[in-house]
C-alpha atoms as a PDB file:
ATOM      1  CA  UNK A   1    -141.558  18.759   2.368  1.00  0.00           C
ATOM      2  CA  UNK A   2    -143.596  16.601  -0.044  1.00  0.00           C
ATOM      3  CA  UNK A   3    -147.770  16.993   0.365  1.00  0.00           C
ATOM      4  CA  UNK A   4    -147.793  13.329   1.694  1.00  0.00           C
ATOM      5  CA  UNK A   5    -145.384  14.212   4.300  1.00  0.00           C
ATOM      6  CA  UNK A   6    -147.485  16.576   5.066  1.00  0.00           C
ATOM      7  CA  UNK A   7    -150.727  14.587   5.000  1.00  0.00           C
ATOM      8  CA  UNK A   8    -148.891  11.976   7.238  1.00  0.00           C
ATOM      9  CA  UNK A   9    -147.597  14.680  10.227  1.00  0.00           C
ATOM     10  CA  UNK A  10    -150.945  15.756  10.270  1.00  0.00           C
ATOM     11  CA  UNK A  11    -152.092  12.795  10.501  1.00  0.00           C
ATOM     12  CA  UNK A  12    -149.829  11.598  13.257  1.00  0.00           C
ATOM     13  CA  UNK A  13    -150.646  14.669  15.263  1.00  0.00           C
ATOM     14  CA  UNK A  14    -154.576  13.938  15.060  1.00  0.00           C
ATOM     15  CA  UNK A  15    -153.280  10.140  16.439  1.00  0.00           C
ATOM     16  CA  UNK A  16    -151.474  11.765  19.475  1.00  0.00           C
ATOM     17  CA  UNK A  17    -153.971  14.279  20.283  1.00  0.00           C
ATOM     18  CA  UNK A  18    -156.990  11.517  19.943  1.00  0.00           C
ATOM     19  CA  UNK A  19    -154.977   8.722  22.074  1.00  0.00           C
ATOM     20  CA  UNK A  20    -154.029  12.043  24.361  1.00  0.00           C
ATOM     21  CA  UNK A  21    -157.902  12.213  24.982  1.00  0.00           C
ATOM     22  CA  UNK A  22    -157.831   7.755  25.767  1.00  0.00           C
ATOM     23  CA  UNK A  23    -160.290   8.206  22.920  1.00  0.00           C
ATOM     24  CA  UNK A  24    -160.414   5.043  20.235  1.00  0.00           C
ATOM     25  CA  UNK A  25    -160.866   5.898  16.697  1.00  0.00           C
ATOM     26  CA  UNK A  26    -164.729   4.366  16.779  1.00  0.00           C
ATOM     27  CA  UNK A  27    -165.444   7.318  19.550  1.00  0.00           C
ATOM     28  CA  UNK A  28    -163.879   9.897  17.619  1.00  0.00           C
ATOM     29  CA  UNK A  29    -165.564   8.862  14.568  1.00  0.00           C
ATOM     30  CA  UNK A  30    -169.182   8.792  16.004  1.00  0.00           C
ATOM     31  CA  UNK A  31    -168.080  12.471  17.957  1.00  0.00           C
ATOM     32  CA  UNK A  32    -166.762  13.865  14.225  1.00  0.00           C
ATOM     33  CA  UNK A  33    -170.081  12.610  12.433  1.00  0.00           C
ATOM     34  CA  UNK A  34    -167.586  10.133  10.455  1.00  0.00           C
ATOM     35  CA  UNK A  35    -166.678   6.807   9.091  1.00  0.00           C
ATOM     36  CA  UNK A  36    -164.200   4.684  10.930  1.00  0.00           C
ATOM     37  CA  UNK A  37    -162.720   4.151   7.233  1.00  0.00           C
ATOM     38  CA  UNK A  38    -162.181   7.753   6.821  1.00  0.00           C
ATOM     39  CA  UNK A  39    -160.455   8.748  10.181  1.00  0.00           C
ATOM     40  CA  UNK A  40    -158.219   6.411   9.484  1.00  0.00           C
ATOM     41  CA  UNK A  41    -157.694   7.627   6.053  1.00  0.00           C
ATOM     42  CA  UNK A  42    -156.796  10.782   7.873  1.00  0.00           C
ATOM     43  CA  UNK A  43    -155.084   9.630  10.537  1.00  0.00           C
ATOM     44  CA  UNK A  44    -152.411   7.402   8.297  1.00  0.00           C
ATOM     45  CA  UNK A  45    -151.911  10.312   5.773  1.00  0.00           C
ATOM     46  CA  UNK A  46    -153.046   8.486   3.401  1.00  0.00           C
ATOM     47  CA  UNK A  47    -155.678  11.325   1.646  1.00  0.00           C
ATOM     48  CA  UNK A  48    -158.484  12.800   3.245  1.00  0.00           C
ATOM     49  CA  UNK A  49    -161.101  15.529   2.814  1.00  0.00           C
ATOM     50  CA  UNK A  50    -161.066  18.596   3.873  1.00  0.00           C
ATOM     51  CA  UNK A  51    -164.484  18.509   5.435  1.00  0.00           C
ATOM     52  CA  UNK A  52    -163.487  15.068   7.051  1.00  0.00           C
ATOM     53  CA  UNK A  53    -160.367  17.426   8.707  1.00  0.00           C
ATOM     54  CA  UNK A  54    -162.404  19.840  10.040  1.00  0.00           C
ATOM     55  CA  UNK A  55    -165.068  17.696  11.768  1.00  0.00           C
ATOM     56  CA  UNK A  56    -162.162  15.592  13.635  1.00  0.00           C
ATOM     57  CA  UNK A  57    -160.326  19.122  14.526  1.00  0.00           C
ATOM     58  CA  UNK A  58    -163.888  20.637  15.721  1.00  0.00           C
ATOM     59  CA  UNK A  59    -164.356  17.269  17.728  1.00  0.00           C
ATOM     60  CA  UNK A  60    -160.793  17.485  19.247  1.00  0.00           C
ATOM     61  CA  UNK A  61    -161.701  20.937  19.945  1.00  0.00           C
ATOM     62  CA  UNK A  62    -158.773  21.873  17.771  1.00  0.00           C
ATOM     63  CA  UNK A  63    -160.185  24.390  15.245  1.00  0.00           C
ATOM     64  CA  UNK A  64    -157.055  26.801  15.708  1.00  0.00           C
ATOM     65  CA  UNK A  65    -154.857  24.339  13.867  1.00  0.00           C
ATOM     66  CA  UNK A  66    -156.631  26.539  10.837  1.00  0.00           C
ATOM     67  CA  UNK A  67    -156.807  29.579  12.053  1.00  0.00           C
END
């Protein structure tokens, strides 16, 4: 699998997990200590950072996805 396959199942998972939650990306944002711009970045696989990752995991309460 190619890395932007990758980026964009990740991505996709984040979505399902947020929209799980009946949280909108401006509340996850402001929860992560984010931009709007750069969860969705994340969220559409299209490039990310790391550190952007693993504030939206921690505030998804999701930190074993890198364990």
């Amino acid at each position: 699998m190619r890395s932007d396959d990758l980026e964009q199942k990740l991505g996709g998972r984040i979505r399902a997990v947020r929209t799980a939650r009946r949280l909108t990306q401006t509340e996850l944002a402001e929860l992560a200590n984010v931009s709007v711009g750069a969860l969705k970045h994340l969220e559409g696989g299209a490039g990310a950072t790391t550190t952007t990752l693993v504030k939206v995991l921690r505030a998804l309460g999701q930190e074993r996805w890198i364990d």
